[in-house]
Protein backbone atom coordinates (compact mmCIF):
# COMPACT_ATOMS: atom_id res chain seq x y z
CA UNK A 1 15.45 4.88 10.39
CA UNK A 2 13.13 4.92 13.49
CA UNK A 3 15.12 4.76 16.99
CA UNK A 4 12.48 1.90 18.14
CA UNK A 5 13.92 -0.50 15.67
CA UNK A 6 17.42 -2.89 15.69
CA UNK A 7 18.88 -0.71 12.30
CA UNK A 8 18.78 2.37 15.05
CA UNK A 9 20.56 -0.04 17.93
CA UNK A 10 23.23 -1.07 15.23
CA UNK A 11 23.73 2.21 13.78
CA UNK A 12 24.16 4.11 16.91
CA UNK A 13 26.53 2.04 18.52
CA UNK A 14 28.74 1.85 15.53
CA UNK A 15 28.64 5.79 15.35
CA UNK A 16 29.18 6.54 18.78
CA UNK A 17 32.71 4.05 18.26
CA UNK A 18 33.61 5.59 15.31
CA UNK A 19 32.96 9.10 17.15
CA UNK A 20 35.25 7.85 19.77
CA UNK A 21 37.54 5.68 18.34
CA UNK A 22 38.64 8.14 15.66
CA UNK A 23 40.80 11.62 16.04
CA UNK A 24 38.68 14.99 16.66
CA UNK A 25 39.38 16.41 13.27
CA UNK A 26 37.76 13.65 11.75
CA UNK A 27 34.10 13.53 13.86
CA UNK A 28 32.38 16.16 12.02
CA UNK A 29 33.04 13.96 9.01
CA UNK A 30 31.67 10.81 10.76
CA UNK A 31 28.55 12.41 12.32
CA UNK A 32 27.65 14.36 9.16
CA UNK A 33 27.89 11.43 7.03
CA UNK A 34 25.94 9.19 9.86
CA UNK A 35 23.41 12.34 9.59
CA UNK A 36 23.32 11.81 5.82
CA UNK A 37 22.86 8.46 6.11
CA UNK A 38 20.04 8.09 8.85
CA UNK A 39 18.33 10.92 6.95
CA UNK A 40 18.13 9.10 3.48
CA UNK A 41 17.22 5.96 5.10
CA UNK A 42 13.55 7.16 4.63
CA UNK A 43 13.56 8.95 1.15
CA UNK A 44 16.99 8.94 -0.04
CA UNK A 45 16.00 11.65 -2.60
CA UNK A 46 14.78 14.27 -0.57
CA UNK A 47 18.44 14.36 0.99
CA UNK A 48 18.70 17.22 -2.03
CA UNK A 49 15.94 19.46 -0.19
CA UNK A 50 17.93 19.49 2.24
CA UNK A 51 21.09 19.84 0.63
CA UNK A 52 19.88 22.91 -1.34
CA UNK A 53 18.46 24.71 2.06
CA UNK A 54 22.17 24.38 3.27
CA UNK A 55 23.60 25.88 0.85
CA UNK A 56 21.12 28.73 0.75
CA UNK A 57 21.07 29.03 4.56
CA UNK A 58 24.92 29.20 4.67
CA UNK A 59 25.93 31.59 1.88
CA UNK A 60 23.03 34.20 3.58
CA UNK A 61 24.90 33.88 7.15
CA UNK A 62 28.17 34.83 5.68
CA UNK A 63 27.12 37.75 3.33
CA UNK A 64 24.68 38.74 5.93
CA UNK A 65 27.50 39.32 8.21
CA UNK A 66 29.50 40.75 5.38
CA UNK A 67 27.21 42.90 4.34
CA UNK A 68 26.89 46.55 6.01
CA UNK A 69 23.91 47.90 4.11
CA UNK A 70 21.08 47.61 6.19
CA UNK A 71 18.78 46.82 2.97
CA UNK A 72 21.01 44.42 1.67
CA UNK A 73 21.12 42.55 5.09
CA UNK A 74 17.71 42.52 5.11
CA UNK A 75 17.29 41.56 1.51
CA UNK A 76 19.27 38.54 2.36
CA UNK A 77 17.80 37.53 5.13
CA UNK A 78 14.20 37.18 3.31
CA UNK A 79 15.69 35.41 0.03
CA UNK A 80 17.08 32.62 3.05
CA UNK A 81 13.10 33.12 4.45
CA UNK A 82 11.75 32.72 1.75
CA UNK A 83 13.50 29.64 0.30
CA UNK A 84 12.94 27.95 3.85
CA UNK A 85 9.36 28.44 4.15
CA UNK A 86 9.07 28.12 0.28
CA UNK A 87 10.37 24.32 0.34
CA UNK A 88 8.02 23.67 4.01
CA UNK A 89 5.11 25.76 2.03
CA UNK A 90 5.53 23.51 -1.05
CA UNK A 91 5.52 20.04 0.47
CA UNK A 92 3.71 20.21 3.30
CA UNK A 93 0.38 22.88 2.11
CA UNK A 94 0.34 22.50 -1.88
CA UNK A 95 -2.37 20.00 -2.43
CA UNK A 96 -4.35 21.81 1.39
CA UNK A 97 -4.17 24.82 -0.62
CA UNK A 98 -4.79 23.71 -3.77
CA UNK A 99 -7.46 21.68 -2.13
CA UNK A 100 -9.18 24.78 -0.93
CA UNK A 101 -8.80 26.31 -4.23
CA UNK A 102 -10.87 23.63 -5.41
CA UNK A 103 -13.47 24.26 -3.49
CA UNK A 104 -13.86 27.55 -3.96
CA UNK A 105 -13.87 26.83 -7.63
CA UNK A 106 -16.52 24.57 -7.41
CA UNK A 107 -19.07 27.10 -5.31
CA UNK A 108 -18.60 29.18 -8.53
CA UNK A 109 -18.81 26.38 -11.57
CA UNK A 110 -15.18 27.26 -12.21
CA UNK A 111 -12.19 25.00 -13.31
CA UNK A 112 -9.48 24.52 -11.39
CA UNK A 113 -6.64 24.10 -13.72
CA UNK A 114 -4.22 23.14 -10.98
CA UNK A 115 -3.19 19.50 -10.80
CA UNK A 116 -2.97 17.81 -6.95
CA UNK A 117 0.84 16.62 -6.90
CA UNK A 118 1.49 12.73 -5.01
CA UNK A 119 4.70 14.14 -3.16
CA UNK A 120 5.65 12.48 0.12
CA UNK A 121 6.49 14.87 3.34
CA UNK A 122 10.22 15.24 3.60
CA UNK A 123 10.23 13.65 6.95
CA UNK A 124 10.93 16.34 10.16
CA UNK A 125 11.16 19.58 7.30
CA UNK A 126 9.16 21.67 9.77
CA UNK A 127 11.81 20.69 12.37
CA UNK A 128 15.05 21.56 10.87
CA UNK A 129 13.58 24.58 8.75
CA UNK A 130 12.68 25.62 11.72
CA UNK A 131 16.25 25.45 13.14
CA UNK A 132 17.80 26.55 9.59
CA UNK A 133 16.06 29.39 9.66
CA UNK A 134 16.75 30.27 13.45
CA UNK A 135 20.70 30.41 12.58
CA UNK A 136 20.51 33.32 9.56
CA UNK A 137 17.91 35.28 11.99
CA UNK A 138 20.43 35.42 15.14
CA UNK A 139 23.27 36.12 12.61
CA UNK A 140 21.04 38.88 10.97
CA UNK A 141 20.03 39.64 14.44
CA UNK A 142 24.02 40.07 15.37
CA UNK A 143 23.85 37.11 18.32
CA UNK A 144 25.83 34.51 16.33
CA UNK A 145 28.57 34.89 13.97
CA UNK A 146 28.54 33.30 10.64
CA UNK A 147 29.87 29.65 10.36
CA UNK A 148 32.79 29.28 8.03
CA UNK A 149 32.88 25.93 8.04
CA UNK A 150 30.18 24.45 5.58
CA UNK A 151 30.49 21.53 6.98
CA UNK A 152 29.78 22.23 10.54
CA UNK A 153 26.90 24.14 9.39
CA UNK A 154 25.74 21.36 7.39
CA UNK A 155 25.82 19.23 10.72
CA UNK A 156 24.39 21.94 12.94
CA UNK A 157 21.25 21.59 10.70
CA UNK A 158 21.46 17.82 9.93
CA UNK A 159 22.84 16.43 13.45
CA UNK A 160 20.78 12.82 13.38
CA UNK A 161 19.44 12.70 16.91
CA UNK A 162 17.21 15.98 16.72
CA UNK A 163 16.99 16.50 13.00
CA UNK A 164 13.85 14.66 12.24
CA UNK A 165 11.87 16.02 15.61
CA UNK A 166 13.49 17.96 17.62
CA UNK A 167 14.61 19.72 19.93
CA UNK A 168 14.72 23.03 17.57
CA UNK A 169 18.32 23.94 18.90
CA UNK A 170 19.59 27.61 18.50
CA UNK A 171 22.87 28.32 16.82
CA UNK A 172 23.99 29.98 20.20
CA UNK A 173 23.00 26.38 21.73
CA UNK A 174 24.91 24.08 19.32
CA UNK A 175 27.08 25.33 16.95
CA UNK A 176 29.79 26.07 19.21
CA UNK A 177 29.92 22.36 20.89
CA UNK A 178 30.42 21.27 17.01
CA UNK A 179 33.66 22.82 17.32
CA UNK A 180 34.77 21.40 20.88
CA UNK A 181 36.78 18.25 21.45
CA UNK A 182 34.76 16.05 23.59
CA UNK A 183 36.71 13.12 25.37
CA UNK A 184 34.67 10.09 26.50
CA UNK A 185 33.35 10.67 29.90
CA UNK A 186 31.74 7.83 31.54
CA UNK A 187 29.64 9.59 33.45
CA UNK A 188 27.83 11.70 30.55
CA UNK A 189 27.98 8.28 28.87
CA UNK A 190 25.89 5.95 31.38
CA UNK A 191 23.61 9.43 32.17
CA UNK A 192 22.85 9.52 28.64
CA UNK A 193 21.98 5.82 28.05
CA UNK A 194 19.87 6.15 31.30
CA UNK A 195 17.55 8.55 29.64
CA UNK A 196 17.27 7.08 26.32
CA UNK A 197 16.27 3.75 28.39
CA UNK A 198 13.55 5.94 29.99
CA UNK A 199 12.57 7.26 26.53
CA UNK A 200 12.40 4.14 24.92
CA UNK A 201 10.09 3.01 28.34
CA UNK A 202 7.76 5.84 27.60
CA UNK A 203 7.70 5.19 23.61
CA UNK A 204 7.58 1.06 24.03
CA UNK A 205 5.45 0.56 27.52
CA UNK A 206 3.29 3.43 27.37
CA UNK A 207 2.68 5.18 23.92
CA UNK A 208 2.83 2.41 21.59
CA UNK A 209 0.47 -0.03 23.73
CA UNK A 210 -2.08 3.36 24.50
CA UNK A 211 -2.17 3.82 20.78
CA UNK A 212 -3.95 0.00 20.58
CA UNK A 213 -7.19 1.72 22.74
CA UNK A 214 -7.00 5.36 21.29
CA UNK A 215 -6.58 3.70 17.62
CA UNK A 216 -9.90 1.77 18.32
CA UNK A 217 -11.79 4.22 19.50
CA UNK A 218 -10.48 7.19 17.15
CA UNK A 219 -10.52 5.47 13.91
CA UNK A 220 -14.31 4.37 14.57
CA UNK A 221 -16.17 7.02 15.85
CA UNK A 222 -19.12 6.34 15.07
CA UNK A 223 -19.47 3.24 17.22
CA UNK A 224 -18.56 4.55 20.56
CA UNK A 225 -20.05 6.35 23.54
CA UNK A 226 -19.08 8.70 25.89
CA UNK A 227 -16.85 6.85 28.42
CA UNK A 228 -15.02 5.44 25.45
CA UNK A 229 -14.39 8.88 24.07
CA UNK A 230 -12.91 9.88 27.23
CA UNK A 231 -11.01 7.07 28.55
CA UNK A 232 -9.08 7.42 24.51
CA UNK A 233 -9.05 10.98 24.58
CA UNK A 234 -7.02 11.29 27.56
CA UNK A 235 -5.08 7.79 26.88
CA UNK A 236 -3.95 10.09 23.63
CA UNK A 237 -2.98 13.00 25.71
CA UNK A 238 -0.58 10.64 27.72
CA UNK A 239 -0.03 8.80 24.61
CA UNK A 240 1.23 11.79 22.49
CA UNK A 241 3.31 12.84 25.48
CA UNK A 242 5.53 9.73 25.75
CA UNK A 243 6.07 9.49 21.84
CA UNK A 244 7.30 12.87 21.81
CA UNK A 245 9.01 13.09 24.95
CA UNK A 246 10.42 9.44 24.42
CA UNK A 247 11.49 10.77 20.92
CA UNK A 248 13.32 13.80 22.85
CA UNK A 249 14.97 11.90 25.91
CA UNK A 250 16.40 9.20 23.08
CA UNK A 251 17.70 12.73 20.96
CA UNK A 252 18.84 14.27 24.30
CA UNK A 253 20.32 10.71 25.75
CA UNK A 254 21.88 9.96 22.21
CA UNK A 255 23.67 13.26 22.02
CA UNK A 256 24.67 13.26 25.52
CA UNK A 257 26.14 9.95 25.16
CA UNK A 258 28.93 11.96 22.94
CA UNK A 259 29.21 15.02 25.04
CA UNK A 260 26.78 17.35 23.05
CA UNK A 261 24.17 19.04 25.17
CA UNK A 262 20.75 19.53 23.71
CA UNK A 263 17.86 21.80 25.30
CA UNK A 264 15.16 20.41 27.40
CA UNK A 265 11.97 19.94 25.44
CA UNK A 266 9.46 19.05 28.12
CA UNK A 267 9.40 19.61 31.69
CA UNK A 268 6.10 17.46 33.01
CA UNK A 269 3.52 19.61 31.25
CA UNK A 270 1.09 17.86 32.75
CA UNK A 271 1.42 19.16 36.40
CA UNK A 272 0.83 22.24 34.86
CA UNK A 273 -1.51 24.68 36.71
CA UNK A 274 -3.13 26.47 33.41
CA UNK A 275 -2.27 27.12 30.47
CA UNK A 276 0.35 29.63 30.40
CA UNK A 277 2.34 27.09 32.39
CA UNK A 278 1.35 23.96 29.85
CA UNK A 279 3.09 26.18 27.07
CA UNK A 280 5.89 26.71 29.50
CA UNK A 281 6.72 22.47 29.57
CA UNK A 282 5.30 21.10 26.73
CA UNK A 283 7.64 21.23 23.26
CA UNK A 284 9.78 23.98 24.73
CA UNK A 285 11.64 24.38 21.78
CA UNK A 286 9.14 25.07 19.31
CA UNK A 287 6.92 27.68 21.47
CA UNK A 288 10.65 29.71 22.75
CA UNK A 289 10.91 29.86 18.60
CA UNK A 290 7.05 31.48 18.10
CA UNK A 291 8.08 33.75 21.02
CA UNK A 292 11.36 34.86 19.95
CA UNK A 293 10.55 35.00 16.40
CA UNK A 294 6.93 35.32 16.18
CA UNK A 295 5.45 36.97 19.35
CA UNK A 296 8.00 39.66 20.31
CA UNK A 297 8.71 40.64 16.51
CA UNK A 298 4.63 41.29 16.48
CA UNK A 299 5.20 43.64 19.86
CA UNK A 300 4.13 41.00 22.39
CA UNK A 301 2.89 42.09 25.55
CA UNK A 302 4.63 45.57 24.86
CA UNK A 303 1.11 46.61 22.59
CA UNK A 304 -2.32 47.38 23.63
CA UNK A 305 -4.36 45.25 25.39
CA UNK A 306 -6.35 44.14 21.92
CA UNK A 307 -3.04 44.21 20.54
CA UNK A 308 -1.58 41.37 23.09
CA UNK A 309 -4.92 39.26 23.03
CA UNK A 310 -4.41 38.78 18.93
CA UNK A 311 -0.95 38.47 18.58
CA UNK A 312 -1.42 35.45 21.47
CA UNK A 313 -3.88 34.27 19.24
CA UNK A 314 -1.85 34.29 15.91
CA UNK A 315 0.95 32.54 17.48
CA UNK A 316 -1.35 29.74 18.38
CA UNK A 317 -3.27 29.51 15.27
CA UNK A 318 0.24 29.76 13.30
CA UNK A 319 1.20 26.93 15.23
CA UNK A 320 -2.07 24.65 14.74
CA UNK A 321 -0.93 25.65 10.79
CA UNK A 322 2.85 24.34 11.81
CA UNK A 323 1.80 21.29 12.95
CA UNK A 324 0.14 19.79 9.67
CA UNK A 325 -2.38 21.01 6.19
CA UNK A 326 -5.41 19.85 8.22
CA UNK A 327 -8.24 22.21 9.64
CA UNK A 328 -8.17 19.42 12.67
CA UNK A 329 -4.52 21.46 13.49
CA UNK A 330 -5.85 24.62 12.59
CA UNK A 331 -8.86 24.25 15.00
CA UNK A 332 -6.35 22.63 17.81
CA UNK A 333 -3.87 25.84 17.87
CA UNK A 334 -6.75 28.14 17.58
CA UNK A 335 -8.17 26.73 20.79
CA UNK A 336 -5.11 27.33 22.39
CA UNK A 337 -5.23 30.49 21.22
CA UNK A 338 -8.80 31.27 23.14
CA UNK A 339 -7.40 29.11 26.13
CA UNK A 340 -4.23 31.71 26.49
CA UNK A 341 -6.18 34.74 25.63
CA UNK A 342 -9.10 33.87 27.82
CA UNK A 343 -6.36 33.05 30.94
CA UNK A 344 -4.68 36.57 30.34
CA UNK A 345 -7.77 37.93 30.91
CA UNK A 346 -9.31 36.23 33.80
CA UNK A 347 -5.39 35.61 35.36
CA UNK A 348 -6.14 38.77 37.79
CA UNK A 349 -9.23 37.78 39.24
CA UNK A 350 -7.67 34.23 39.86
CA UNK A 351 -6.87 32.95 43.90
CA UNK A 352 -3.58 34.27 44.85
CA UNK A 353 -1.41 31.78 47.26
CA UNK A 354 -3.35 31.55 50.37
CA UNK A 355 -1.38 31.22 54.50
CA UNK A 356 -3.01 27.85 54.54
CA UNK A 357 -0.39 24.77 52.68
CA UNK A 358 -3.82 22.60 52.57
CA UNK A 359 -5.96 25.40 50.48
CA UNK A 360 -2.93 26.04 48.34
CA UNK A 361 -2.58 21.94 47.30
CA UNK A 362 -6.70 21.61 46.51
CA UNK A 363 -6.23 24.90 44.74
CA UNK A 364 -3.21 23.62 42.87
CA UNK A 365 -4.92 20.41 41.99
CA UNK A 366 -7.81 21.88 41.11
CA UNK A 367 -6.00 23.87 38.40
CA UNK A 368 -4.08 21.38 37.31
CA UNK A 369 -7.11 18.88 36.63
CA UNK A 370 -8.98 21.71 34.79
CA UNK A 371 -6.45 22.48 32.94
CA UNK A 372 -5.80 18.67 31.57
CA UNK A 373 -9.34 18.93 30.91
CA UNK A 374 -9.11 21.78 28.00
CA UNK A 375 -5.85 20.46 26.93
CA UNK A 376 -7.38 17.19 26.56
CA UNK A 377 -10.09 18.60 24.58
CA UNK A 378 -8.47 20.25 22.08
CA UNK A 379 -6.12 16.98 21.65
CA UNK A 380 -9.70 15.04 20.18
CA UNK A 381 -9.05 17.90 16.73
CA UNK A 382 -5.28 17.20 17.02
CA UNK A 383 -5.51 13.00 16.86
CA UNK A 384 -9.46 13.24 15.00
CA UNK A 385 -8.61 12.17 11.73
CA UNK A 386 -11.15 14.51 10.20
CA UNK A 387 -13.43 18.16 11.76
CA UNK A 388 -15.74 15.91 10.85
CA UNK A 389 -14.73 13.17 13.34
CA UNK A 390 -14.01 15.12 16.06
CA UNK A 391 -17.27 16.76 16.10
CA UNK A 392 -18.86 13.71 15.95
CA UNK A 393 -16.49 12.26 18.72
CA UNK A 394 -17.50 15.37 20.83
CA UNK A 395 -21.44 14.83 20.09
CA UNK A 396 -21.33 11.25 21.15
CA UNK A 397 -19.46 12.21 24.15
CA UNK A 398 -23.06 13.13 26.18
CA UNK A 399 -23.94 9.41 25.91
CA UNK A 400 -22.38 7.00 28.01
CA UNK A 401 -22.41 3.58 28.38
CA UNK A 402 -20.12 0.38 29.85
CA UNK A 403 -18.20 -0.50 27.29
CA UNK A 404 -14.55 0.09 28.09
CA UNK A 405 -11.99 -2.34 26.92
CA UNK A 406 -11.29 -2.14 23.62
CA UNK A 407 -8.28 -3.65 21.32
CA UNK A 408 -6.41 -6.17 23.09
CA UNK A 409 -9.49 -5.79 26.02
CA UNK A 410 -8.73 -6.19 29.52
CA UNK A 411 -5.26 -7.65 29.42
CA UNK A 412 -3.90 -4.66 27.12
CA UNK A 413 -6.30 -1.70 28.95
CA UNK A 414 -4.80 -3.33 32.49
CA UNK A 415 -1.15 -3.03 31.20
CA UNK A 416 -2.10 1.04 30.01
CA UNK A 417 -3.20 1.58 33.14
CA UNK A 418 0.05 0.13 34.96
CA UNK A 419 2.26 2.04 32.50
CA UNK A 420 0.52 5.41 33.29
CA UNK A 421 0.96 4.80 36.86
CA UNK A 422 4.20 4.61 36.97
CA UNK A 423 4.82 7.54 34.99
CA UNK A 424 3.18 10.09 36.98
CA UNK A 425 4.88 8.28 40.05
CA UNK A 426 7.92 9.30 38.65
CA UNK A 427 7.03 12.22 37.57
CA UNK A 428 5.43 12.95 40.30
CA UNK A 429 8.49 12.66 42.41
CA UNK A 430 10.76 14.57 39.93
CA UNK A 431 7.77 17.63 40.54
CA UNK A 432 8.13 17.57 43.62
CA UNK A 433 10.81 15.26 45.56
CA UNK A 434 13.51 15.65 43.00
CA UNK A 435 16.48 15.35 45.65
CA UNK A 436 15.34 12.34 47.20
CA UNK A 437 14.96 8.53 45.47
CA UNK A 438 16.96 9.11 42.70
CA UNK A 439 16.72 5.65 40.82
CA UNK A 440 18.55 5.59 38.00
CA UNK A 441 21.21 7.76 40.02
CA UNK A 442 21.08 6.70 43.35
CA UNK A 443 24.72 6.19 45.13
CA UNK A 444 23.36 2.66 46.33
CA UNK A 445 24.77 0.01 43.83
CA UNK A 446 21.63 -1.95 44.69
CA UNK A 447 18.68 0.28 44.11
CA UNK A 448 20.64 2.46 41.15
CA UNK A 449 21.43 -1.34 39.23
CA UNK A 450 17.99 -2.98 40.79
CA UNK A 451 16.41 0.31 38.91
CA UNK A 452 17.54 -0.02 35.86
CA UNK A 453 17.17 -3.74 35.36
CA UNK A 454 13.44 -3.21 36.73
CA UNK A 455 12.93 -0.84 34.04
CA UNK A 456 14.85 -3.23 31.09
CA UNK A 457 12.71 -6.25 32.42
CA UNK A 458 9.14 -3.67 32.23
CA UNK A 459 10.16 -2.76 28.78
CA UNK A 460 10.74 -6.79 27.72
CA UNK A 461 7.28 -8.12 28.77
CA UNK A 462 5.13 -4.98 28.48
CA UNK A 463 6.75 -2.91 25.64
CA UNK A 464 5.08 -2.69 21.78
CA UNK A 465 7.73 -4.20 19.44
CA UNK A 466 6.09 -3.41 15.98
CA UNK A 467 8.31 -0.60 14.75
CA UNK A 468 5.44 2.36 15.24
CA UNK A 469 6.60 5.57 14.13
CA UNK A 470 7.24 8.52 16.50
CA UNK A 471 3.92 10.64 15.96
CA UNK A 472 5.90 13.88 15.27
CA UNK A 473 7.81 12.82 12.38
CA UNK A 474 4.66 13.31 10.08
CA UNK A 475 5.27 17.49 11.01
């Protein structure tokens, strides 16, 4: 069930009534079973995947925190490892492996004996393995106890607004708000519905009508020059910033609407100054988890200098590998890997903040427009549908040409360029003049109302109706 689609209008409000409407030892039952439900709405089947991580995930918290015998602990805490990254390994790199394998193979005039399987993706398994596998690491860890109730559990891993894309809550985060009565509160109500109306803006208005251009000029190589190339390339780098961050505000909005707080997944990553700072705002959940489970466990910055540089890098390239069994992912996080470990080293010879406000805004816009730059690069192997592709994307990129309007031409390239304005007009005022023309908030009836109808009426006549899926719920 996508949230751009009537099912997802239908569904939520008759979940957030029930939620309501019914007494507080009953909600866990209705959101688990809406969870069930908006899960199987895609492949009912895989519903048992899930079902059997559960199970695993919960029996390891509670005999982890049983347990006193340090090897046992630990024994338990790789079985739950194991059968979590197992399941992800399984679906999501069997036939890229087995691909591989076949390569190799045929170098040598061997036989590969291993059949390709035709398995669909359980859809969002990196996401909530991810988060299952969080919980039995902070109760192995000793910073959450073990939840009792398998049902709550169940929902802490299956709760439908972030389970198929994020945010990748910690147990710390979440768990315990499963547990607390919330009353309706009008105020977290209408604040909540205010930011899924801005993520459906940035989903309808701007993703889904960018993806019309970048689509074009992505799926056809071949047949385009250089200012095509980059007028798509960084069309997708907006593009794949209001599908996921749309995606999140609807999660965030959705669960806020009942009283549940979520974490903030993106913080206008692209006012960031390099690339330390990008990693900082963009998918905030997922790069917290390679730093608190990835980076520090591999001695971080607390190593040698050679050390740092490679552990930077594998968290990076194991990220590329998170994000999908393609080398175009592979090639994506190991660019961000050189980007971070190339800024770590050249991050002391950098300007410091200068007396003068005037140098200190060039020298902040410089950054920031050099740093979209390299992002925006490595975004042509992330959307590329092949290395192939993207190389020859990059090659054609030194020969330009007037040929600009593409899909719907000028009427739908127009409409892109009015929708990215007014993003970074509001986001440029949430940077930087956050207390002051609060729209959606503002105490005047007129401009707070006038607001929000401005932004309905926008997303009538300029949004994308034709139920395009969120780009992240492929990972």
């Amino acid at each position: 069930m996508l949230f751009n689609s009537v099912e997802f209008a239908l569904f939520y409000i008759l979940v957030t009534t029930l939620y309501f409407v019914c007494p507080y030892r009953y909600r866990w039952i209705i959101l688990l079973s809406a969870s069930c439900y908006f899960y199987m709405a895609f492949v009912p089947i895989y519903i048992l995947v899930l079902g059997f991580t559960i199970v695993i995930d919960y029996l390891a918290g509670i005999y982890i925190e049983k347990q006193q015998d340090p090897r046992k602990r630990k024994m338990l805490l790789v079985v739950s490892l194991i059968s979590n990254i197992g399941i992800l390994a399984f679906f999501k790199y069997f036939n890229f492996i087995n691909l591989n394998i076949d390569y190799i193979a045929h170098e040598f005039n061997w036989h590969n004996p291993i059949p390709y399987l035709t398995i669909l993706l359980p859809i969002g398994l990196s996401f909530h393995t991810f988060q299952a596998m969080s919980y039995t690491i902070e109760v192995y860890r000793g910073n959450q106890k073990a939840e009792k109730h398998f049902g709550i559990y169940s929902l802490y891993v299956m709760f439908y607004p972030q389970l198929v894309a994020g945010p990748i809550e910690r147990p710390q985060n979440i768990l315990y708000q499963m547990h607390t009565k919330y009353p309706f509160n009008y105020q977290l109500m209408t604040s909540g519905l205010k930011m899924m109306l801005w993520g459906f803006f940035k989903k309808l208005v701007i993703a889904d009508r960018l993806s019309i251009f970048v689509n074009s000029v992505y799926n056809n190589p071949d047949l385009h020059n250089g200012t095509t190339i980059v007028i798509a390339s960084l069309f997708f780098a907006v593009q794949i910033y209001c599908d996921f961050s749309g995606y999140t505000d609807i999660a965030i909005g959705c669960a806020k609407t009942m009283g549940f707080d979520l974490m903030k997944n993106f913080n206008r990553p692209y006012f960031a100054t390099n690339i330390q700072d990008f990693w900082r705002r963009w998918h905030i959940s997922l790069s917290t988890w390679f730093r608190d489970y990835l980076y520090i466990p591999l001695g971080g910055s607390k190593v040698s200098t050679g050390r740092r540089y490679l552990n930077l890098f594998i968290i990076f390239a194991v990220s590329g590998i998170w994000h999908g069994a393609n080398y175009t992912y592979i090639i994506w996080g190991a660019l961000h890997g050189l980007y971070s470990v190339v800024y770590v080293i050249i991050k002391p010879y950098l300007r410091k903040d200068s007396e003068n406000e005037f140098i200190n805004t060039i020298t902040r816009v410089t950054n920031t427009l050099i740093t979209i730059v390299f992002v925006t690069f490595a975004w042509i192997f992330f959307r590329a549908n092949s290395v192939t592709d993207a190389f020859t994307l990059i090659h054609n990129l030194k020969s330009f040409g007037a040929r600009p309007f593409m899909g719907d031409g000028v009427s739908n390239f127009a409409h892109s360029l009015l929708a990215i304005a007014i993003l970074f007009a509001v986001e440029y005022k949430m940077e930087f003049i956050p207390k002051r023309f609060n729209w959606f908030t503002s105490r005047n009836i007129v401009v707070r109302w006038g607001s929000i109808a401005l932004t309905v009426f926008l997303l009538l006549i300029l949004g994308v109706f034709n139920g395009g899926q969120f780009i992240y719920f492929q990972f």
